[in-house]
N, C-alpha and C. Protein backbone atom coordinates (compact mmCIF):
# COMPACT_ATOMS: atom_id res chain seq x y z
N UNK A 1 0.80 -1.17 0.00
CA UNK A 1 0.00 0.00 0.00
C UNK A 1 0.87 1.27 0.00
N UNK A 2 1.90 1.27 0.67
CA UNK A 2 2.55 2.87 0.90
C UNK A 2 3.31 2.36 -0.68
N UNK A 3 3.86 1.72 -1.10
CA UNK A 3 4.21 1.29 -2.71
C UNK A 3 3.32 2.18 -3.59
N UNK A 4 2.35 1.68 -3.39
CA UNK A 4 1.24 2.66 -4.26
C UNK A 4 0.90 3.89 -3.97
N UNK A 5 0.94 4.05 -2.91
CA UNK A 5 0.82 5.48 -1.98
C UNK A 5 2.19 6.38 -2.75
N UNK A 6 3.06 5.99 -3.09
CA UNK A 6 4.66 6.56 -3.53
C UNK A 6 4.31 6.46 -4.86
N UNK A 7 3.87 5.50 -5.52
CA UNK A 7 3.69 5.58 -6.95
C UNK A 7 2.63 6.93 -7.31
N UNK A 8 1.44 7.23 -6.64
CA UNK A 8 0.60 8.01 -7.23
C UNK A 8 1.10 9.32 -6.95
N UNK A 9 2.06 9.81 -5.56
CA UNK A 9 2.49 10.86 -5.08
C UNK A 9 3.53 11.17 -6.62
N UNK A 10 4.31 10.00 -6.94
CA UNK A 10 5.25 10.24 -8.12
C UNK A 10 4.85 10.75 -8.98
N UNK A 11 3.58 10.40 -9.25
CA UNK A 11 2.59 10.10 -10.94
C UNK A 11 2.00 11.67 -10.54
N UNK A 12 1.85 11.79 -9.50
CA UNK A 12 0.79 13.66 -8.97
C UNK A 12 2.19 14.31 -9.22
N UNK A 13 3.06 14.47 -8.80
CA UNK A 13 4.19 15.04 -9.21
C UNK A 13 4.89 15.21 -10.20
N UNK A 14 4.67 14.10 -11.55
CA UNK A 14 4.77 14.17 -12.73
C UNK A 14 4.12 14.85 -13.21
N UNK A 15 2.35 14.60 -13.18
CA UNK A 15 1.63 15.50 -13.91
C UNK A 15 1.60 17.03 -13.37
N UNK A 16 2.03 17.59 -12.24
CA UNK A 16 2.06 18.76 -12.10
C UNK A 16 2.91 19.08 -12.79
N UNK A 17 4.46 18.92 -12.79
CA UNK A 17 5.42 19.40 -13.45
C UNK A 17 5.16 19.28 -14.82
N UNK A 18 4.28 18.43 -15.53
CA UNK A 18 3.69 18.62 -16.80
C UNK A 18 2.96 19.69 -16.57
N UNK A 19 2.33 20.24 -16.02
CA UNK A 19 1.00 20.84 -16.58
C UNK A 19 1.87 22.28 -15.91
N UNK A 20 3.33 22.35 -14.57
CA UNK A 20 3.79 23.72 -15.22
C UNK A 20 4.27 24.11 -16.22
N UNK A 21 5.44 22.78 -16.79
CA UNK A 21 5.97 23.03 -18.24
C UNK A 21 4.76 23.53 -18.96
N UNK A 22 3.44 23.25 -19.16
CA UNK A 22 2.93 23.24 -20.15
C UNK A 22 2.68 25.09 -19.89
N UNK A 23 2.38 25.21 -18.93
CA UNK A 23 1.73 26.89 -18.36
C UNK A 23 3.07 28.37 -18.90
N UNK A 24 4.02 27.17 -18.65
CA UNK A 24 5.19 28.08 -19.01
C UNK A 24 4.93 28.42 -20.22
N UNK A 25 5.30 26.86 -21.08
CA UNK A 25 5.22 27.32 -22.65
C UNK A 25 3.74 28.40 -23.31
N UNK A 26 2.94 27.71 -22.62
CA UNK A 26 1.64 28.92 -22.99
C UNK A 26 1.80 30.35 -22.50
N UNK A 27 2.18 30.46 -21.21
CA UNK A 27 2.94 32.24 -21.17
C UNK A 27 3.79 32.46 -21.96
N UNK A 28 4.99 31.94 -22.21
CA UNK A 28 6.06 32.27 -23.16
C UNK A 28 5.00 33.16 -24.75
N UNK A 29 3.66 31.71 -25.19
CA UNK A 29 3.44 32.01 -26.56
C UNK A 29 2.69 33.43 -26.36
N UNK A 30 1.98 33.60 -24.91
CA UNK A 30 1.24 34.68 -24.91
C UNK A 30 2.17 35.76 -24.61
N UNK A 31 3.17 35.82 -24.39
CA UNK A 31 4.45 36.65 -24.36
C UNK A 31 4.71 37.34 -25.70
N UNK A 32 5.20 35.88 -26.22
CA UNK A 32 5.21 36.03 -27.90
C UNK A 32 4.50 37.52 -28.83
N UNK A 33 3.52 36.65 -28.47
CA UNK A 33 2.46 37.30 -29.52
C UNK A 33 1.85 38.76 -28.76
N UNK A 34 2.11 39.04 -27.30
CA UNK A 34 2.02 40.14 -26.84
C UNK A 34 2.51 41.35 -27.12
N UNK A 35 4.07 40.70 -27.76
CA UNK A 35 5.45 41.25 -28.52
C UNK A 35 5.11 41.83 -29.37
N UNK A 36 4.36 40.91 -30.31
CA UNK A 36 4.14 40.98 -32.21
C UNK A 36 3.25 42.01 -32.34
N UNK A 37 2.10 42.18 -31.47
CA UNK A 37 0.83 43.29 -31.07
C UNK A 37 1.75 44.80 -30.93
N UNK A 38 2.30 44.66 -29.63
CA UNK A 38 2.98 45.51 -29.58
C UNK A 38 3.77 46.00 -30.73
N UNK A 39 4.42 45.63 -31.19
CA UNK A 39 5.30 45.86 -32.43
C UNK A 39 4.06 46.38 -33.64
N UNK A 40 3.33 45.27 -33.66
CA UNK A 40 2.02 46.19 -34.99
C UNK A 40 1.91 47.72 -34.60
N UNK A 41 1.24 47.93 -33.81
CA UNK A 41 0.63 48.72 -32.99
C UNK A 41 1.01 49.92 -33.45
N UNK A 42 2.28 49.59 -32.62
CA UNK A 42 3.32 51.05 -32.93
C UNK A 42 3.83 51.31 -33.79
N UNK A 43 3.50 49.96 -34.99
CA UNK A 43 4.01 51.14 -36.41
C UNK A 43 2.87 51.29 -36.80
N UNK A 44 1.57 50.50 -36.77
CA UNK A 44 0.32 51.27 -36.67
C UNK A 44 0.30 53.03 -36.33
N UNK A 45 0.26 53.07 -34.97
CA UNK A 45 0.37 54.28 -34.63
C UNK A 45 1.30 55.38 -35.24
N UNK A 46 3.02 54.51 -35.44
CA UNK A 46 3.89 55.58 -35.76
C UNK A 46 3.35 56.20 -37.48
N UNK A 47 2.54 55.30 -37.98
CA UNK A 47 2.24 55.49 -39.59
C UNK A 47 0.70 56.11 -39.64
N UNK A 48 0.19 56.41 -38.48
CA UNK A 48 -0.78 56.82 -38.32
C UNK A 48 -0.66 58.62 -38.50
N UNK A 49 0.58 58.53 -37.18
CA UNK A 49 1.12 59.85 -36.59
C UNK A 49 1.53 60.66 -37.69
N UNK A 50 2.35 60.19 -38.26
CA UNK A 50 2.99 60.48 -39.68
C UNK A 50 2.22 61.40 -41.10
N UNK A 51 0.90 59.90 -40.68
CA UNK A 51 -0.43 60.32 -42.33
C UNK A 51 -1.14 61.67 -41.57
N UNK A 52 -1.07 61.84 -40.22
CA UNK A 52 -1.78 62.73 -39.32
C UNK A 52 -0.71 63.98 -39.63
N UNK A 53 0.31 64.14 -39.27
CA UNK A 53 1.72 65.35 -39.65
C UNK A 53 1.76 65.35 -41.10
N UNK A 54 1.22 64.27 -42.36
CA UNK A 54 1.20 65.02 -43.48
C UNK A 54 0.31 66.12 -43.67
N UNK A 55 -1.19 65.42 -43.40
CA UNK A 55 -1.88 66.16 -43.45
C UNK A 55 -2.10 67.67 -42.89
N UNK A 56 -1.34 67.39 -41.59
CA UNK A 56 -1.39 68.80 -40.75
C UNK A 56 -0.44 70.00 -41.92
N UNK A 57 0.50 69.22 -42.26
CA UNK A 57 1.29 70.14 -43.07
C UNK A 57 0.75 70.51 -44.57
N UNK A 58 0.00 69.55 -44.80
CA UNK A 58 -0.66 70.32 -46.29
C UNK A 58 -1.75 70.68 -46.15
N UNK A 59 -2.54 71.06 -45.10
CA UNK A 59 -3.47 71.68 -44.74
C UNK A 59 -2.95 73.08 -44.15
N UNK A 60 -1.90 73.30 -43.54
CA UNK A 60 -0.80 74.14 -42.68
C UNK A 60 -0.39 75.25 -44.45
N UNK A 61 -0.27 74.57 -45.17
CA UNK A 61 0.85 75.06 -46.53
C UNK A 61 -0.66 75.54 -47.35
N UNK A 62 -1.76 74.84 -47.35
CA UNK A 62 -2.87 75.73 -48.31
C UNK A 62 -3.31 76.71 -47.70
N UNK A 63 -3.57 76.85 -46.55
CA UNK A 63 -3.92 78.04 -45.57
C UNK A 63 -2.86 79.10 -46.03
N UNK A 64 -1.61 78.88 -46.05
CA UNK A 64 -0.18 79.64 -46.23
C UNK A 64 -0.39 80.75 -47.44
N UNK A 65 -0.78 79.70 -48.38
CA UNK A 65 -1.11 79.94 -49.95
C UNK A 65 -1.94 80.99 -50.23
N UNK A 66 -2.64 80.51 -49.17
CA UNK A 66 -4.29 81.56 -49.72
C UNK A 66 -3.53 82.89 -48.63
N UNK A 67 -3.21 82.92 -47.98
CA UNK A 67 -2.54 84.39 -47.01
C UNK A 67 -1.91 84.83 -47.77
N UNK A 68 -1.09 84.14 -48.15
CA UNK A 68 0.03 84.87 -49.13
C UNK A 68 -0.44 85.71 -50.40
N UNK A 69 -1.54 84.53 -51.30
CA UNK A 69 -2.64 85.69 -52.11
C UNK A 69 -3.36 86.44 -52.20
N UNK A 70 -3.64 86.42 -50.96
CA UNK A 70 -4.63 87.05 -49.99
C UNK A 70 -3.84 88.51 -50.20
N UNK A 71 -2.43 88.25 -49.52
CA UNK A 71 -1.38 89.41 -49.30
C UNK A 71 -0.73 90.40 -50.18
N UNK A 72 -0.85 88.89 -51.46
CA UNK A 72 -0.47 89.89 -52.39
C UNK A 72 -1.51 90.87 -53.06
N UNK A 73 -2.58 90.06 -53.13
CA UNK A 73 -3.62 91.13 -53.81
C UNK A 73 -3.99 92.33 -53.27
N UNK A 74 -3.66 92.18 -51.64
CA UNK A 74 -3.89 93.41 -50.58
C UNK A 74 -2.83 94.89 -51.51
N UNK A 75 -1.71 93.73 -51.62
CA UNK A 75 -0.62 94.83 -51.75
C UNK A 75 -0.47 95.54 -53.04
N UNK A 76 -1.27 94.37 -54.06
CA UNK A 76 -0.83 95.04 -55.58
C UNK A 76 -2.18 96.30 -55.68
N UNK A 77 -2.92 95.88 -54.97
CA UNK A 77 -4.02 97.49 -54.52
C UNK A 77 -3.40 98.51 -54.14
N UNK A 78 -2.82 98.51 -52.77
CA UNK A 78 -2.53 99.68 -52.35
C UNK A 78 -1.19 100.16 -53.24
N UNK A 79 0.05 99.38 -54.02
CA UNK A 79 0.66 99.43 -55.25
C UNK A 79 -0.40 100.75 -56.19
N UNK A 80 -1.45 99.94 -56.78
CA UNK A 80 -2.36 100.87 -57.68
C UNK A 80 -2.34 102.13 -57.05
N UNK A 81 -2.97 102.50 -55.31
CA UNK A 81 -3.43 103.43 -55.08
C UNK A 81 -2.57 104.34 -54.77
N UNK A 82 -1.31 103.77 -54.46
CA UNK A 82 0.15 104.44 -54.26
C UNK A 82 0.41 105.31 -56.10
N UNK A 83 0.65 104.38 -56.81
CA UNK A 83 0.63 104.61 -58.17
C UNK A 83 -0.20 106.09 -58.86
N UNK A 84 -1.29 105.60 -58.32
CA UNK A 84 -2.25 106.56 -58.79
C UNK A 84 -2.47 108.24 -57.95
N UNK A 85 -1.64 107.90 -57.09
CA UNK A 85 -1.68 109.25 -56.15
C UNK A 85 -0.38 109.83 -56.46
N UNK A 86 0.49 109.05 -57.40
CA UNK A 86 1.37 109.45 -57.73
C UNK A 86 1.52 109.84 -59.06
N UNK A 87 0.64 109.18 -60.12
CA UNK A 87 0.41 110.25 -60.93
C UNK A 87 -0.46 111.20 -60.96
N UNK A 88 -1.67 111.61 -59.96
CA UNK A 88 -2.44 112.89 -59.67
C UNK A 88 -1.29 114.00 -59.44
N UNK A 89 -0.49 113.44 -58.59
CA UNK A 89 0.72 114.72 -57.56
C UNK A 89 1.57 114.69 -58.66
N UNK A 90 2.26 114.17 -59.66
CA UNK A 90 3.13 114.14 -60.86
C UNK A 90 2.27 115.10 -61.95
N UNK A 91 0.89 114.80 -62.00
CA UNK A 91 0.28 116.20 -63.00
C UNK A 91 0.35 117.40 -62.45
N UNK A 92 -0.45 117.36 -60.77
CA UNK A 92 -0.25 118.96 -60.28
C UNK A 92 0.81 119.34 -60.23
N UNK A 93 2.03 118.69 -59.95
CA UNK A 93 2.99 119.46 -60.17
C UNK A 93 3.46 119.93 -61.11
N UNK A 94 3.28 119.49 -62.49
CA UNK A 94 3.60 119.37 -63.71
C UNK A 94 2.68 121.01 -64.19
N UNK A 95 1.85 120.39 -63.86
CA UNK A 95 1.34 121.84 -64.13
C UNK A 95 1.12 122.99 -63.13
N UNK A 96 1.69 123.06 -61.84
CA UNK A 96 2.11 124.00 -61.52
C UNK A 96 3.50 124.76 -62.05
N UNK A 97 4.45 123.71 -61.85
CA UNK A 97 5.50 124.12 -62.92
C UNK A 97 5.46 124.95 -63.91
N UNK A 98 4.18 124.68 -65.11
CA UNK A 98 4.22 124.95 -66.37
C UNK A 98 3.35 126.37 -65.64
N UNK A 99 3.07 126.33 -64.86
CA UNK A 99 1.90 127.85 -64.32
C UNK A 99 2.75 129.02 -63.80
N UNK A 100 4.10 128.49 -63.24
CA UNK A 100 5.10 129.35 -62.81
C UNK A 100 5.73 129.63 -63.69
N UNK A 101 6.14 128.66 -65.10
CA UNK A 101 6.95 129.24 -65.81
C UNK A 101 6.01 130.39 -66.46
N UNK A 102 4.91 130.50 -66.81
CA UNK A 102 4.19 130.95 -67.96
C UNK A 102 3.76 132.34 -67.03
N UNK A 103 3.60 132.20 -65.47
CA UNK A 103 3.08 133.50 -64.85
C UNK A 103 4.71 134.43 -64.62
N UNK A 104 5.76 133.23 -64.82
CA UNK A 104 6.97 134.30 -64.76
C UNK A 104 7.06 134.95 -65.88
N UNK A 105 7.15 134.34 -67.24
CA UNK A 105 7.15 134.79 -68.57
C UNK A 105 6.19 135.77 -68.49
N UNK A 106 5.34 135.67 -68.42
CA UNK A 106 4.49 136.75 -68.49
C UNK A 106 4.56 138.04 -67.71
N UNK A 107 5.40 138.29 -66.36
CA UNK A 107 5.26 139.20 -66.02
C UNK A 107 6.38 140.01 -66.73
N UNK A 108 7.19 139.60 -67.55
CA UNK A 108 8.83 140.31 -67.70
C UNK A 108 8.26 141.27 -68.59
C-alpha cells in the first residue's frame, strides 16, 4: 500500500510538473504574440502619426497659400493706389510748374 501510496504521489508530481511546463510554454506564446501586437501597434500608430503630420502640413501650406494671395492682392491694390496718387501729384505738379513758368514769362 505505501508502494502505491509513492507511486501516485510520483505520478501527482509528474503530472504537475507537466502541466507547469505546459503553463510556461503557454505564457512564453502569450508573451510572444504580446510582442508581435505591440510591435504592430506602434508602427500602426507611428504610420498613423505620420499620415496625421502630413496632413497637418498640407493643410498648414494651403492656408499659407491663400494668405500669401490674400497678401499679395492686398498689396498690388494699395501698389495701384500708391501709383495713382502718384500720378495725380506728378500732374499737379507738372502743371504748376508749367503755371510758374508761364506767370513768370508773363510778367517780364
Amino acid at each position: 500500500m505505501a508502494l502505491e501510496m509513492m507511486k501516485s504521489i510520483h505520478q501527482a508530481e509528474a503530472e504537475a510538473e507537466e502541466i507547469i511546463k505546459q503553463a510556461g510554454e503557454e505564457a512564453r506564446e502569450l508573451m510572444r504574440k504580446a510582442d508581435e501586437e505591440i510591435a504592430t501597434m506602434t508602427l500602426d500608430f507611428t504610420e498613423q502619426g505620420q499620415l496625421d503630420a502630413r496632413q497637418k502640413d498640407s493643410l498648414a501650406e494651403k492656408e499659407a497659400e491663400t494668405a500669401i494671395e490674400s497678401s499679395k492682392a492686398e498689396n498690388e491694390n494699395v501698389c495701384k493706389d500708391i501709383r495713382k496718387t502718384g500720378e495725380q501729384n506728378l500732374d499737379q505738379a507738372t502743371n504748376l510748374v508749367v503755371e510758374r513758368i508761364v506767370n513768370s514769362l508773363g510778367h517780364h
